[in-house]
C-alpha atoms as a PDB file:
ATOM      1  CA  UNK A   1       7.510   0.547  28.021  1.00  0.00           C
ATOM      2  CA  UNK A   2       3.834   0.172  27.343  1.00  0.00           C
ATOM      3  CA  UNK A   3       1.952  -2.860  29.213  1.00  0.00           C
ATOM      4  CA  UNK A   4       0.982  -5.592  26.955  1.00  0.00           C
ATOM      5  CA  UNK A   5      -2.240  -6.964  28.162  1.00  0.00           C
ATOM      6  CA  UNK A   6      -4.099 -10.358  26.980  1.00  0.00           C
ATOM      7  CA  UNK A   7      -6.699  -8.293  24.881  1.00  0.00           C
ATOM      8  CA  UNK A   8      -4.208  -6.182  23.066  1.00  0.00           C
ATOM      9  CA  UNK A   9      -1.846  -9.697  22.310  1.00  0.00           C
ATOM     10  CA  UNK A  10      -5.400 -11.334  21.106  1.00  0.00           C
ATOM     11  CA  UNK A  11      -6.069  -8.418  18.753  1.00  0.00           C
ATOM     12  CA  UNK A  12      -2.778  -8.806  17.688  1.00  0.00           C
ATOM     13  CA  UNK A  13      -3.194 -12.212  15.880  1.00  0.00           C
ATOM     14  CA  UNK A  14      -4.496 -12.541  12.399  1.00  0.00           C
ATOM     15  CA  UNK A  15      -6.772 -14.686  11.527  1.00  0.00           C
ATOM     16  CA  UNK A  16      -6.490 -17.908  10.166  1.00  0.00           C
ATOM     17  CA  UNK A  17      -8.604 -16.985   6.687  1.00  0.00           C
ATOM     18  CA  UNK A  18      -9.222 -14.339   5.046  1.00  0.00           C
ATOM     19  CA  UNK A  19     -11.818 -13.031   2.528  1.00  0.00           C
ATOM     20  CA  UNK A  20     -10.130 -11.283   0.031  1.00  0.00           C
ATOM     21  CA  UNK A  21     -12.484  -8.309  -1.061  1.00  0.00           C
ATOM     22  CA  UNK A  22     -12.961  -7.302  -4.646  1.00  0.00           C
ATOM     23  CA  UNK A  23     -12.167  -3.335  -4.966  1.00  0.00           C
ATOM     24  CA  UNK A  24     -13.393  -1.392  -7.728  1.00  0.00           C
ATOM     25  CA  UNK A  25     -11.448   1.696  -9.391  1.00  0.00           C
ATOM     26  CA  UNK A  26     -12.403   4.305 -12.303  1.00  0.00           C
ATOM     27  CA  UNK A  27      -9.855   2.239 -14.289  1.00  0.00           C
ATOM     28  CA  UNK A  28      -9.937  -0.778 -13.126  1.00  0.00           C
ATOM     29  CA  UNK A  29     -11.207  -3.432 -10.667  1.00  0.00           C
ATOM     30  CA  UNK A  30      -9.164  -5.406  -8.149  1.00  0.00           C
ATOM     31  CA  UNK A  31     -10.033  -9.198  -7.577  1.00  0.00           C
ATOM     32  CA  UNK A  32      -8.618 -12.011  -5.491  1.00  0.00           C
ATOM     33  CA  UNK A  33      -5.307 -13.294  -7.671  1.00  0.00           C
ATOM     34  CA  UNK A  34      -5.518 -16.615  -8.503  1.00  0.00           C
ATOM     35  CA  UNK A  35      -2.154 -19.171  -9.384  1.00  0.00           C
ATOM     36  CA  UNK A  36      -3.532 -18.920 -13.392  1.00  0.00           C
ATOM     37  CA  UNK A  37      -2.877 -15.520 -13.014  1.00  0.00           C
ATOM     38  CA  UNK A  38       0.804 -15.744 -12.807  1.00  0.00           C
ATOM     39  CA  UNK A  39       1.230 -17.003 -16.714  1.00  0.00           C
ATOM     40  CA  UNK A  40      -0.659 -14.148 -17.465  1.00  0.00           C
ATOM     41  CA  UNK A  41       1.971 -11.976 -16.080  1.00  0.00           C
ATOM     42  CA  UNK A  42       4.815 -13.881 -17.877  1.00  0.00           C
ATOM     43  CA  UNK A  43       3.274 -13.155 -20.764  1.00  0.00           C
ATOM     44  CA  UNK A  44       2.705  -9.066 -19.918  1.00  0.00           C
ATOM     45  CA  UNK A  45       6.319  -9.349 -19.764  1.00  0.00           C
ATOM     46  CA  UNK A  46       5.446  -8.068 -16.034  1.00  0.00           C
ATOM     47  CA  UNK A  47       8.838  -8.607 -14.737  1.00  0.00           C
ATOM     48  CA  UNK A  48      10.689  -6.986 -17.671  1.00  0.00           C
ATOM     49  CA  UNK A  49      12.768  -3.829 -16.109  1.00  0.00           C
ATOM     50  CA  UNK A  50      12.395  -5.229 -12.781  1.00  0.00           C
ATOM     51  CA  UNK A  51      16.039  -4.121 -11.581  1.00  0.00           C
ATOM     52  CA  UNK A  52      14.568  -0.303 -11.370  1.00  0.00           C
ATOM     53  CA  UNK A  53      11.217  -0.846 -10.532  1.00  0.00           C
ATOM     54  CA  UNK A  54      11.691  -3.142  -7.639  1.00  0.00           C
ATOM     55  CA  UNK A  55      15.648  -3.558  -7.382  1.00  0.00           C
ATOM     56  CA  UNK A  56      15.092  -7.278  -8.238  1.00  0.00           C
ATOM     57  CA  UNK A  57      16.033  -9.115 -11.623  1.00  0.00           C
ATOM     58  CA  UNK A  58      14.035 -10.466 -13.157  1.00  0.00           C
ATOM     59  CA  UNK A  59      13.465 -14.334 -12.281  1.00  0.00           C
ATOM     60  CA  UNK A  60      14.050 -13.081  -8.792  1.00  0.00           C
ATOM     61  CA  UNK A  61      11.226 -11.099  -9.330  1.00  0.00           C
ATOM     62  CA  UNK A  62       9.153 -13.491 -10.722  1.00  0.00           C
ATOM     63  CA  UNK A  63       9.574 -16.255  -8.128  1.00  0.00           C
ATOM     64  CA  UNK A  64       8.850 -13.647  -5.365  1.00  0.00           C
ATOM     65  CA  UNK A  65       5.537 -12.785  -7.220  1.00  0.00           C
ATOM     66  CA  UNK A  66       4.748 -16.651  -7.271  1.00  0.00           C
ATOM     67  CA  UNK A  67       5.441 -16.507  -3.830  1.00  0.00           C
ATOM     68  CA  UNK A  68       3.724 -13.838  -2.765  1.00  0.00           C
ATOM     69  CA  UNK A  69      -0.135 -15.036  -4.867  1.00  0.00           C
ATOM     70  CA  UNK A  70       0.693 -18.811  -3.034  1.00  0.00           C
ATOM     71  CA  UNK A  71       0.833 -17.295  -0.025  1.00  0.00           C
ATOM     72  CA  UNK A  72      -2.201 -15.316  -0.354  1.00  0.00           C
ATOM     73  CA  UNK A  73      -4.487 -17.979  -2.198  1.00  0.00           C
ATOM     74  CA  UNK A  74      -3.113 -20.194   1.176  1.00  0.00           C
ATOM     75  CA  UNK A  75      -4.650 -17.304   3.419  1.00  0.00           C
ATOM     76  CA  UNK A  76      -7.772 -17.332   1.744  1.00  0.00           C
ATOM     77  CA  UNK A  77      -8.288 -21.067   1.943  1.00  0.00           C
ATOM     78  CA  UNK A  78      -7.358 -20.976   5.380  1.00  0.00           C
ATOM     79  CA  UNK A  79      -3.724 -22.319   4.979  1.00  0.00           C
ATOM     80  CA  UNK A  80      -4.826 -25.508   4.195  1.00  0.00           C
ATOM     81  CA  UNK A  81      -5.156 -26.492   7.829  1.00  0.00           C
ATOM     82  CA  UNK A  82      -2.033 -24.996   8.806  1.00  0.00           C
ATOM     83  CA  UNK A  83      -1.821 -22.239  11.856  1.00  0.00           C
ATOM     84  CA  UNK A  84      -1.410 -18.546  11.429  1.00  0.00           C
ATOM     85  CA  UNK A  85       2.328 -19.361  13.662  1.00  0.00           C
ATOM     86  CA  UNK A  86       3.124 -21.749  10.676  1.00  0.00           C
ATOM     87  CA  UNK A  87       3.650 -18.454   8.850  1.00  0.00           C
ATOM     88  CA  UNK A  88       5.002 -15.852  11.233  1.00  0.00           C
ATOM     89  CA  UNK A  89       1.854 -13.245  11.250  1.00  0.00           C
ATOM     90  CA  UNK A  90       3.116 -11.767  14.364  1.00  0.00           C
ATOM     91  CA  UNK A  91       6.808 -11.757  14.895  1.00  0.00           C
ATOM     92  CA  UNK A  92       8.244 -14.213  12.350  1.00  0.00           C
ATOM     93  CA  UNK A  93      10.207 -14.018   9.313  1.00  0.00           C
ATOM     94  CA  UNK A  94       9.003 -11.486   6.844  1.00  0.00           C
ATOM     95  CA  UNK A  95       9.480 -13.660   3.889  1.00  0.00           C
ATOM     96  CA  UNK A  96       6.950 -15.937   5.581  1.00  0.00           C
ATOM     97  CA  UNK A  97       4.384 -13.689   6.459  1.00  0.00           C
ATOM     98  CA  UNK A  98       0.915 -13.586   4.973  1.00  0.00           C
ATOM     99  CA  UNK A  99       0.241 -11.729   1.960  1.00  0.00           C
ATOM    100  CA  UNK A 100      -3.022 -10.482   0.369  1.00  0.00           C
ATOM    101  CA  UNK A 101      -2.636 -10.166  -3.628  1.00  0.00           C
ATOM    102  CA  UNK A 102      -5.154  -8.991  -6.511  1.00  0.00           C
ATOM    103  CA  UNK A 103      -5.025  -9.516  -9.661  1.00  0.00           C
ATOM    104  CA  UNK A 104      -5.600  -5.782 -11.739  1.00  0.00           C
ATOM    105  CA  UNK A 105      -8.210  -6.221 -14.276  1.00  0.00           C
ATOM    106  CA  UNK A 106      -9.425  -2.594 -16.502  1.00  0.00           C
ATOM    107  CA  UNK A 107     -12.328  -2.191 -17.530  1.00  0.00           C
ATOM    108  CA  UNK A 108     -11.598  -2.569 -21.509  1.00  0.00           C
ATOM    109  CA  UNK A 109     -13.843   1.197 -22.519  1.00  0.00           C
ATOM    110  CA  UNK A 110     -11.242   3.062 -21.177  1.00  0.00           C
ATOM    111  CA  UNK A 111      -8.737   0.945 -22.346  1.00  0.00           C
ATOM    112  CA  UNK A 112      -9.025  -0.378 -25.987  1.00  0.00           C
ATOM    113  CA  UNK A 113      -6.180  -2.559 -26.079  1.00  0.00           C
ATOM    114  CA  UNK A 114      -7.781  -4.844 -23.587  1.00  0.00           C
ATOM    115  CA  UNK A 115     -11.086  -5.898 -24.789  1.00  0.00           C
ATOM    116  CA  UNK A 116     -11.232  -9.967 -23.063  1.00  0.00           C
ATOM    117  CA  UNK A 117     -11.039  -8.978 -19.802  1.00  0.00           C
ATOM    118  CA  UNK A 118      -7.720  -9.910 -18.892  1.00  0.00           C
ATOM    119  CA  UNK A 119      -5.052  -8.871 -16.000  1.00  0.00           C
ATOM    120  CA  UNK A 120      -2.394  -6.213 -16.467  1.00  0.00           C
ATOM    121  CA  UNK A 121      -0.451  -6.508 -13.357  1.00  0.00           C
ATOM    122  CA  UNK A 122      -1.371  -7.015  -9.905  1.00  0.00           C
ATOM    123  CA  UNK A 123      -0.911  -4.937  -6.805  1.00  0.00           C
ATOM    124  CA  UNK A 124       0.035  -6.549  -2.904  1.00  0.00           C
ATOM    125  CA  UNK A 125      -0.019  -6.028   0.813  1.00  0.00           C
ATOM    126  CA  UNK A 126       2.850  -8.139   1.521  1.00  0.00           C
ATOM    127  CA  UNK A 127       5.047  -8.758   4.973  1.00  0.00           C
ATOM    128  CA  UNK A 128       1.845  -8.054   6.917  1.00  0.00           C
ATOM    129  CA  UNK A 129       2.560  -8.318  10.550  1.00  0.00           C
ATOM    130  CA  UNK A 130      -0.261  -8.420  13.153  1.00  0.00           C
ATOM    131  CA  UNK A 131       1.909  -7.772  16.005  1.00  0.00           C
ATOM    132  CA  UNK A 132       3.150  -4.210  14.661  1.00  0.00           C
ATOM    133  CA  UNK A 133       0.063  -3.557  12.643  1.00  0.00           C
ATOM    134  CA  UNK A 134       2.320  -3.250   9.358  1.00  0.00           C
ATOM    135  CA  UNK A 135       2.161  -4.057   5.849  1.00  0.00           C
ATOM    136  CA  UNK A 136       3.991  -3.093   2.768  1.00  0.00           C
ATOM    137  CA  UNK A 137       2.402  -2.383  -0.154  1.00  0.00           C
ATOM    138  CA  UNK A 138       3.792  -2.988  -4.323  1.00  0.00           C
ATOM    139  CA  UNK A 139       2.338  -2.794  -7.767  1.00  0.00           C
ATOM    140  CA  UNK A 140       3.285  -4.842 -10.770  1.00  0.00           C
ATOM    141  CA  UNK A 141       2.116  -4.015 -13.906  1.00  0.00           C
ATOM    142  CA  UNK A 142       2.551  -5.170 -17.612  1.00  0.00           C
ATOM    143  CA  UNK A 143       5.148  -3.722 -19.560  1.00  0.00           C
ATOM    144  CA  UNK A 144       2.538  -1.491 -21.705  1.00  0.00           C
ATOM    145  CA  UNK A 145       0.678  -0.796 -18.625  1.00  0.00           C
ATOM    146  CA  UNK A 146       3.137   1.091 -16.695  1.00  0.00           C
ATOM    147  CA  UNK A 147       2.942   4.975 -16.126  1.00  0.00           C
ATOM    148  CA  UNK A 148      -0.530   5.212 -17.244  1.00  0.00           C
ATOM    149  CA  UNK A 149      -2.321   5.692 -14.351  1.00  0.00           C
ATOM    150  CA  UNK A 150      -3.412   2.570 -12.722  1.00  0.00           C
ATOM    151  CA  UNK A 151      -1.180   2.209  -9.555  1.00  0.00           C
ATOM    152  CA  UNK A 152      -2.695   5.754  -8.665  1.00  0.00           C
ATOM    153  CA  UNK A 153      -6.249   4.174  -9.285  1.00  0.00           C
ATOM    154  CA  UNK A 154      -5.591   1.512  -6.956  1.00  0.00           C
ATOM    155  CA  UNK A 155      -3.060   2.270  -4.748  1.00  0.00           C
ATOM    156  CA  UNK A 156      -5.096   4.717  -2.254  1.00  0.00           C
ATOM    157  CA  UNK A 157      -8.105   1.918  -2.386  1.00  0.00           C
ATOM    158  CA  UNK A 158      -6.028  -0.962  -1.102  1.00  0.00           C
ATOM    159  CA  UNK A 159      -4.505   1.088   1.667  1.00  0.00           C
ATOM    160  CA  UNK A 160      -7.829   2.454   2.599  1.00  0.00           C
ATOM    161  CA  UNK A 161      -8.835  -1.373   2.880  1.00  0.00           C
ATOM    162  CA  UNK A 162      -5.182  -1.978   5.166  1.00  0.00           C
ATOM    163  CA  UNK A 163      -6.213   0.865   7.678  1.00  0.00           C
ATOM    164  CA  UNK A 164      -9.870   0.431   7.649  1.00  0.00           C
ATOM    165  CA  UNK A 165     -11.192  -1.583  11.255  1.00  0.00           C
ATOM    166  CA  UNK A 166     -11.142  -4.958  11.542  1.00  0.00           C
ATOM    167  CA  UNK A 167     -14.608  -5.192  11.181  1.00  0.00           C
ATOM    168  CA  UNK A 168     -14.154  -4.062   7.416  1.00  0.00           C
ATOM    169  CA  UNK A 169     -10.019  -3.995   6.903  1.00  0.00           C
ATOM    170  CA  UNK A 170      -6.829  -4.791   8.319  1.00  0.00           C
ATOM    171  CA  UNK A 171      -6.537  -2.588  11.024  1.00  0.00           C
ATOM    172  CA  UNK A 172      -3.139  -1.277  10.164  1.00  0.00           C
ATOM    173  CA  UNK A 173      -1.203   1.376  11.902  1.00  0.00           C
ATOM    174  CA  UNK A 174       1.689   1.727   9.281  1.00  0.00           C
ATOM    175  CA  UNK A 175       1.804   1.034   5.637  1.00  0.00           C
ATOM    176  CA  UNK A 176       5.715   1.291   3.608  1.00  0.00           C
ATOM    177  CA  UNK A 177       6.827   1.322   0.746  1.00  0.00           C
ATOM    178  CA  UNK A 178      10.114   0.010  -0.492  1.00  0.00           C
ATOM    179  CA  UNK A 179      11.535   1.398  -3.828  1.00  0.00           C
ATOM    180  CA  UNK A 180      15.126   1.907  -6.233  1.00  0.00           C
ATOM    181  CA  UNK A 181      16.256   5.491  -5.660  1.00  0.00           C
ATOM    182  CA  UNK A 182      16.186   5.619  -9.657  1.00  0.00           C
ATOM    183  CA  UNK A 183      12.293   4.555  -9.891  1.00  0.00           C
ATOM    184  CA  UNK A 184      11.352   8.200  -9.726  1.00  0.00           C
ATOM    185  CA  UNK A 185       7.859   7.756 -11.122  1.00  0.00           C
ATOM    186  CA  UNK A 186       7.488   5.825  -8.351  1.00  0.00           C
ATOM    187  CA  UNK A 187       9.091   8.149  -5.724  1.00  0.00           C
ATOM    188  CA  UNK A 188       6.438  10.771  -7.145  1.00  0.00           C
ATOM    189  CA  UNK A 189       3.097   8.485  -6.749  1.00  0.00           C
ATOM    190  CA  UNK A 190       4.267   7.464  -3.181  1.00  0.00           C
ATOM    191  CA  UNK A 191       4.873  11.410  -2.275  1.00  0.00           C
ATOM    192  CA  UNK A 192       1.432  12.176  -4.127  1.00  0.00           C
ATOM    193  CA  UNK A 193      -0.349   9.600  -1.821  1.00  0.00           C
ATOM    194  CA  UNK A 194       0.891  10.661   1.444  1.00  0.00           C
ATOM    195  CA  UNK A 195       4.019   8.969   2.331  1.00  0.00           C
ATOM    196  CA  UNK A 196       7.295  10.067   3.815  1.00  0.00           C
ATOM    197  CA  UNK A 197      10.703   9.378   3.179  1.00  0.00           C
ATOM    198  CA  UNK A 198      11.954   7.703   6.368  1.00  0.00           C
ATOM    199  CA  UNK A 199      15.013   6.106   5.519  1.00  0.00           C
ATOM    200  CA  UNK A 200      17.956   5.483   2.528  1.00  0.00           C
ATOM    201  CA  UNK A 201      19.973   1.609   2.849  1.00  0.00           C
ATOM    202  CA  UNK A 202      22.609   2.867   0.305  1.00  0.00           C
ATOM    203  CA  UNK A 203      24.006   0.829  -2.288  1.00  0.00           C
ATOM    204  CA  UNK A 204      21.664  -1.590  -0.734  1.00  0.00           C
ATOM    205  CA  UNK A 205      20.562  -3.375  -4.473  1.00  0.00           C
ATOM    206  CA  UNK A 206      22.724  -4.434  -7.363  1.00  0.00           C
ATOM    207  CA  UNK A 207      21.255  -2.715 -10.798  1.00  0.00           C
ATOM    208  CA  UNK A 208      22.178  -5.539 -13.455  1.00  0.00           C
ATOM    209  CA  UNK A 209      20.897  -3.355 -16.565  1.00  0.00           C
ATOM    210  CA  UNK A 210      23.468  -0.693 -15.374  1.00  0.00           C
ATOM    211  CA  UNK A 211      25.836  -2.597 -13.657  1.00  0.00           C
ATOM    212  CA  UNK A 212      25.687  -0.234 -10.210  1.00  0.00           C
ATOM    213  CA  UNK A 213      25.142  -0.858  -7.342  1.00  0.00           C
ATOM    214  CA  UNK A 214      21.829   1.481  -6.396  1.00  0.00           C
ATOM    215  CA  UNK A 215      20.430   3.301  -2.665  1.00  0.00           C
ATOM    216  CA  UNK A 216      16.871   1.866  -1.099  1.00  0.00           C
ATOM    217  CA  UNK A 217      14.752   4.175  -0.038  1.00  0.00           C
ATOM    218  CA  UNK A 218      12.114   3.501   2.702  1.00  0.00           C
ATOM    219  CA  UNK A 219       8.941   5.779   3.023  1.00  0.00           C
ATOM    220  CA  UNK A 220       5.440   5.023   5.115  1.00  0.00           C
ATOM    221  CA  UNK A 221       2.732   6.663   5.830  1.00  0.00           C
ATOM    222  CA  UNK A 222       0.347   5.941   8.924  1.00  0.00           C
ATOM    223  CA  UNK A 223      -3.121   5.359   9.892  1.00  0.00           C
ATOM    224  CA  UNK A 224      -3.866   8.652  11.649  1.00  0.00           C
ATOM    225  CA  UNK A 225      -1.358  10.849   8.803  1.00  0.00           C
ATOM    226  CA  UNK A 226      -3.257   9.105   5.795  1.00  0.00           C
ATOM    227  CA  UNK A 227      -6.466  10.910   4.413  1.00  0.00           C
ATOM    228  CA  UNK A 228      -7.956   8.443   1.840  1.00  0.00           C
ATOM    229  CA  UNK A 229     -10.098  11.051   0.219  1.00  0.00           C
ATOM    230  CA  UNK A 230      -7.739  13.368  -0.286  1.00  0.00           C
ATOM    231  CA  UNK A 231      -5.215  11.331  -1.922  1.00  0.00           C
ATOM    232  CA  UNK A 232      -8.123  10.415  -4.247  1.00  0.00           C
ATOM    233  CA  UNK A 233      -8.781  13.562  -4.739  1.00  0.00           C
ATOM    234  CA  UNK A 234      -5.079  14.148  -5.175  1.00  0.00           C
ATOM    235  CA  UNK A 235      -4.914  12.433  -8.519  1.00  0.00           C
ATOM    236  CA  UNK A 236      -8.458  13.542  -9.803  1.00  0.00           C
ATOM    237  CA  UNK A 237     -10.206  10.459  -8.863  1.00  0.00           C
ATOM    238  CA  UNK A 238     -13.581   9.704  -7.234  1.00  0.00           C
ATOM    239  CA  UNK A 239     -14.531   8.199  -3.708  1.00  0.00           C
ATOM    240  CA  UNK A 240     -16.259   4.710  -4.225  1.00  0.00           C
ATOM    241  CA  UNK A 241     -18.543   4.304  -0.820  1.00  0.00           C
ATOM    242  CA  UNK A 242     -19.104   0.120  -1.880  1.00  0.00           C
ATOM    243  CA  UNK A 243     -15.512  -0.488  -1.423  1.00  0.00           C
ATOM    244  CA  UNK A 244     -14.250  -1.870   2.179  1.00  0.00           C
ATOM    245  CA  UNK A 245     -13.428   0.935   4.536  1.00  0.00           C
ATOM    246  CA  UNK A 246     -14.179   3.972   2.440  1.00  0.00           C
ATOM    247  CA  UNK A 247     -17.423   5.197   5.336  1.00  0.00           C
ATOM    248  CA  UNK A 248     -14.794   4.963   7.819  1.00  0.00           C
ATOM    249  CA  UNK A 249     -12.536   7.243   5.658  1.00  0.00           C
ATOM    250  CA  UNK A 250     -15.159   9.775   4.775  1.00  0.00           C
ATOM    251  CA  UNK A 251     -16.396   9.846   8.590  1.00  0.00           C
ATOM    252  CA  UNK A 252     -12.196  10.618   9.301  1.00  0.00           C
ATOM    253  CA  UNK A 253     -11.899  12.749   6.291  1.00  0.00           C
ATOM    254  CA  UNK A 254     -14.742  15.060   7.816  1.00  0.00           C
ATOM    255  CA  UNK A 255     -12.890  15.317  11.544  1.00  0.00           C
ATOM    256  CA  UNK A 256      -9.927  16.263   9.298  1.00  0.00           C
ATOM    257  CA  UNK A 257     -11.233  19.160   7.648  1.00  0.00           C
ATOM    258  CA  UNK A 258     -13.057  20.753  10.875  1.00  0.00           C
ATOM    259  CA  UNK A 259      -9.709  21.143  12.642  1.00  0.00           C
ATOM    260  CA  UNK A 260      -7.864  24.331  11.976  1.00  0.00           C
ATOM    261  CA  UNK A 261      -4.550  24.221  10.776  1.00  0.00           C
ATOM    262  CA  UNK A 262      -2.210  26.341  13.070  1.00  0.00           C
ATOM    263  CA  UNK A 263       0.463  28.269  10.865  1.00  0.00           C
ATOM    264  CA  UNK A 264       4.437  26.622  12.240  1.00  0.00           C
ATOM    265  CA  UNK A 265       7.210  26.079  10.704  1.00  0.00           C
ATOM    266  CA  UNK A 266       6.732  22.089  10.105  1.00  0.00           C
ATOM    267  CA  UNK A 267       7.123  22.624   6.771  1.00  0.00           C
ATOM    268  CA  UNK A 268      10.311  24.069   7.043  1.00  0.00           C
ATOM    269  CA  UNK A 269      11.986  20.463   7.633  1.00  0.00           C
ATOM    270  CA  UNK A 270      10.470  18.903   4.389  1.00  0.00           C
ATOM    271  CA  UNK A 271      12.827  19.269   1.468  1.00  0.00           C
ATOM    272  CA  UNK A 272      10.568  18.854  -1.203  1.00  0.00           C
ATOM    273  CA  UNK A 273       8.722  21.879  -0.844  1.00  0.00           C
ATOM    274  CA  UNK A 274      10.881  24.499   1.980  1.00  0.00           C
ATOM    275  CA  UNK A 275      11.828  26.331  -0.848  1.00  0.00           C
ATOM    276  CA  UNK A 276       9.102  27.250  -2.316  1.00  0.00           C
ATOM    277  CA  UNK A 277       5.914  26.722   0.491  1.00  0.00           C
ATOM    278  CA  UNK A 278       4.907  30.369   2.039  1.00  0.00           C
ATOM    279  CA  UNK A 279       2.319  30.321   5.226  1.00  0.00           C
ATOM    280  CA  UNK A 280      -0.614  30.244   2.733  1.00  0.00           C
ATOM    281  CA  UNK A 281      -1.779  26.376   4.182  1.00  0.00           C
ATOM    282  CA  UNK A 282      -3.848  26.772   0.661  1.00  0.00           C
ATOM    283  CA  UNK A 283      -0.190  26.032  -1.187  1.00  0.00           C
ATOM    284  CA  UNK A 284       0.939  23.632   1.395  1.00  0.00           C
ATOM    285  CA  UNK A 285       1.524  19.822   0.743  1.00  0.00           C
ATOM    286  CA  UNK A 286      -1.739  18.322   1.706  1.00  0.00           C
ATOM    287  CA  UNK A 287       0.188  14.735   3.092  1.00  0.00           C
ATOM    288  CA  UNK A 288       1.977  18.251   5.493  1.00  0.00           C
ATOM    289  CA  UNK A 289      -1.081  18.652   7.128  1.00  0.00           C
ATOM    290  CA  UNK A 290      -3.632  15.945   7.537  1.00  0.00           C
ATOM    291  CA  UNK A 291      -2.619  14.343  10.610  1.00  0.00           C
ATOM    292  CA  UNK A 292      -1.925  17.795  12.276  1.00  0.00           C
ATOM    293  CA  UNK A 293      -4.745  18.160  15.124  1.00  0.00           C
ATOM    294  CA  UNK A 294      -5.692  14.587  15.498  1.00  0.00           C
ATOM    295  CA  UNK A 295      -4.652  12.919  18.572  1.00  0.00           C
ATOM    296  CA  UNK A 296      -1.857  10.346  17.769  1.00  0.00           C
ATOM    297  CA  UNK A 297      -3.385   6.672  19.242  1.00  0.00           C
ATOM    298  CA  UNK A 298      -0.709   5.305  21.573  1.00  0.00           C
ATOM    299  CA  UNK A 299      -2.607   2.139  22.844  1.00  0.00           C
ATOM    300  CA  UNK A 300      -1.916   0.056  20.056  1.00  0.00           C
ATOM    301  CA  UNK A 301      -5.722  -0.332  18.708  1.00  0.00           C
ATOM    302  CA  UNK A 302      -6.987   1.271  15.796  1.00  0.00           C
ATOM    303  CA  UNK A 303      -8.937   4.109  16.949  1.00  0.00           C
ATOM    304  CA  UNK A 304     -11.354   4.000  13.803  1.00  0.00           C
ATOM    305  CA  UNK A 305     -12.132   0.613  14.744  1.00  0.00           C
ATOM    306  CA  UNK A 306     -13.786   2.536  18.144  1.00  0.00           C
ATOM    307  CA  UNK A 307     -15.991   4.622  16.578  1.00  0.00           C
END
C-alpha cells in the first residue's frame, strides 16, 4: 500500500472557495450558473425525457439539478462560512460533495432561435472528491437543444479545466461518466471523447416512459489517457489557448505525438473496433493510443501540475 504522507493528505483537500471560470466554445460560452438559472431550465423543458438521458424522472431530475447549482453557487461564495468537511470533499457522501455548474449560453449567430442571450442547458462536474482526484461530469440541455452539437463543444473544455494543475484546474486524475444503456447518442460522444467502458450495474434504473427496468453503464477516462486536443480535433473543433488549462494540454499534446506508437495487439481487447482495426495505427481509435508511451503517475500528484 502506498505511504500517505502530510503533503500528499494537504494536497488532497479542496479548497474552501472556488472561482468558477468562464469557458468559451465555437458554439457557445460557459459561465458560472446562477439559482435564476434554474427557471430558465423549467421552462427549456430541460428535464423532459430525463428517464433515458440520465435514468432519472423527471422531478427527480429537477431537484438534483437544484441541488447540484446550490451546491456550487455555495462553493463559490465560500460555503457561507461553512468548512470544506461540512460537505464531504474528501471521503464523504457523494450526494454531499461539491459541485462546479455552468450555465450554457450560445452565441445567438450560429443559432437563430436564440437571439436574447439566454441559457439552453447547463453542463456539471459533480461528486468531486479531493481525496481520489475524481469528478463526474453531465450535460443538460433544453429539449430543442439536444443532439445538435453543444455537449461536444463543451464537454472536452470542462474536462480540460478538471485535469488541468491546480494552479489553473482541478487537478483530477479520473473523470466518469454515468449514463442509460439506451442513451446511445450519449454512449457515442463519451466514446468520441476518450472514455472507456469500465463497468455495466444492470437493471440498475427504472425507465418510467417504458416501464423497464434499464442497465447503467460506467465509463472514465484519465488524466494521463485524455488528449484534450485531439478530442477537439475529434469533433472538428478548434483549440481556445484563453481557456483554463488548454497551455498545459497543448504542452502534453506535443509529448504525445513525439512518442512512437509500437504496433500490439491492445486493440484486439476493444470491442468496438477488433473487427474491423488492421495494424495501420493511421485507422486506429485515437482514445487506443494516447496514453500509450507516457509513464502512468503512481504518486498521487498530478504530474502536469510539475512541469
Amino acid at each position: 500500500m502506498q505511504e500517505v504522507n502530510a503533503d500528499s493528505t494537504n494536497s488532497r483537500e479542496l479548497p474552501e472557495s472556488i472561482v468558477i471560470p468562464s469557458i468559451r466554445g465555437e458554439m457557445a460560452r460557459l459561465r458560472q450558473a446562477t439559482i435564476e438559472d434554474l427557471a430558465r431550465m423549467d421552462s427549456l423543458h430541460a428535464f423532459d425525457g430525463a428517464a433515458v438521458i440520465t435514468g432519472k424522472d423527471s422531478q427527480s431530475e429537477r431537484a438534483m439539478v437544484h441541488a447540484w447549482v446550490e451546491r456550487s453557487v455555495q462553493w463559490s461564495l465560500g460555503n457561507n462560512g461553512k468548512s470544506m468537511s461540512d460537505y464531504a470533499g474528501a471521503i464523504g457522501d457523494a450526494q454531499s460533495r461539491p459541485t462546479i455548474a455552468w450555465s450554457i449560453v450560445p452565441d445567438f449567430i450560429d443559432d437563430a432561435k436564440n437571439t436574447n442571450g439566454d441559457i439552453i442547458g447547463m453542463i456539471f462536474l459533480i461528486d468531486i472528491d479531493g481525496w481520489s482526484k475524481s469528478a463526474r461530469i453531465q450535460v443538460i440541455l433544453g429539449r430543442d437543444y439536444r443532439g445538435r452539437g453543444y455537449s461536444r463543444d463543451a464537454m472536452p473544455r470542462v474536462m480540460t479545466y478538471g485535469f488541468a494543475p491546480d494552479t489553473v484546474g482541478l487537478a483530477l486524475h479520473r473523470i466518469w461518466v454515468g449514463v442509460p444503456a439506451a442513451n446511445t447518442r450519449s454512449l457515442s460522444v463519451y466514446q468520441s471523447l476518450g472514455f472507456v467502458k469500465t463497468g455495466t450495474a444492470r437493471d440498475a434504473l427504472w425507465d418510467s416512459q417504458n416501464q423497464k427496468y434499464q442497465d447503467f453503464v460506467v465509463m472514465d477516462t484519465l488524466v494521463d489517457e485524455y488528449d484534450a486536443i485531439r478530442s477537439l480535433d475529434a469533433f472538428g473543433l478548434h483549440v481556445i489557448e484563453d481557456n483554463p488549462g488548454v497551455c498545459e494540454a497543448l504542452s502534453a499534446h506535443e509529448h504525445s505525438i513525439a512518442i512512437p506508437v509500437s504496433k500490439d495487439n491492445s486493440d484486439e481487447s476493444w470491442p468496438y473496433n477488433a473487427a474491423t482495426v488492421k495494424e495501420d495505427s493511421s485507422k486506429r481509435a485515437w482514445w487506443r493510443i494516447i496514453g500509450r508511451g507516457r509513464k502512468r503517475n503512481t504518486n498521487g500528484n498530478n504530474a502536469e501540475g510539475k512541469r
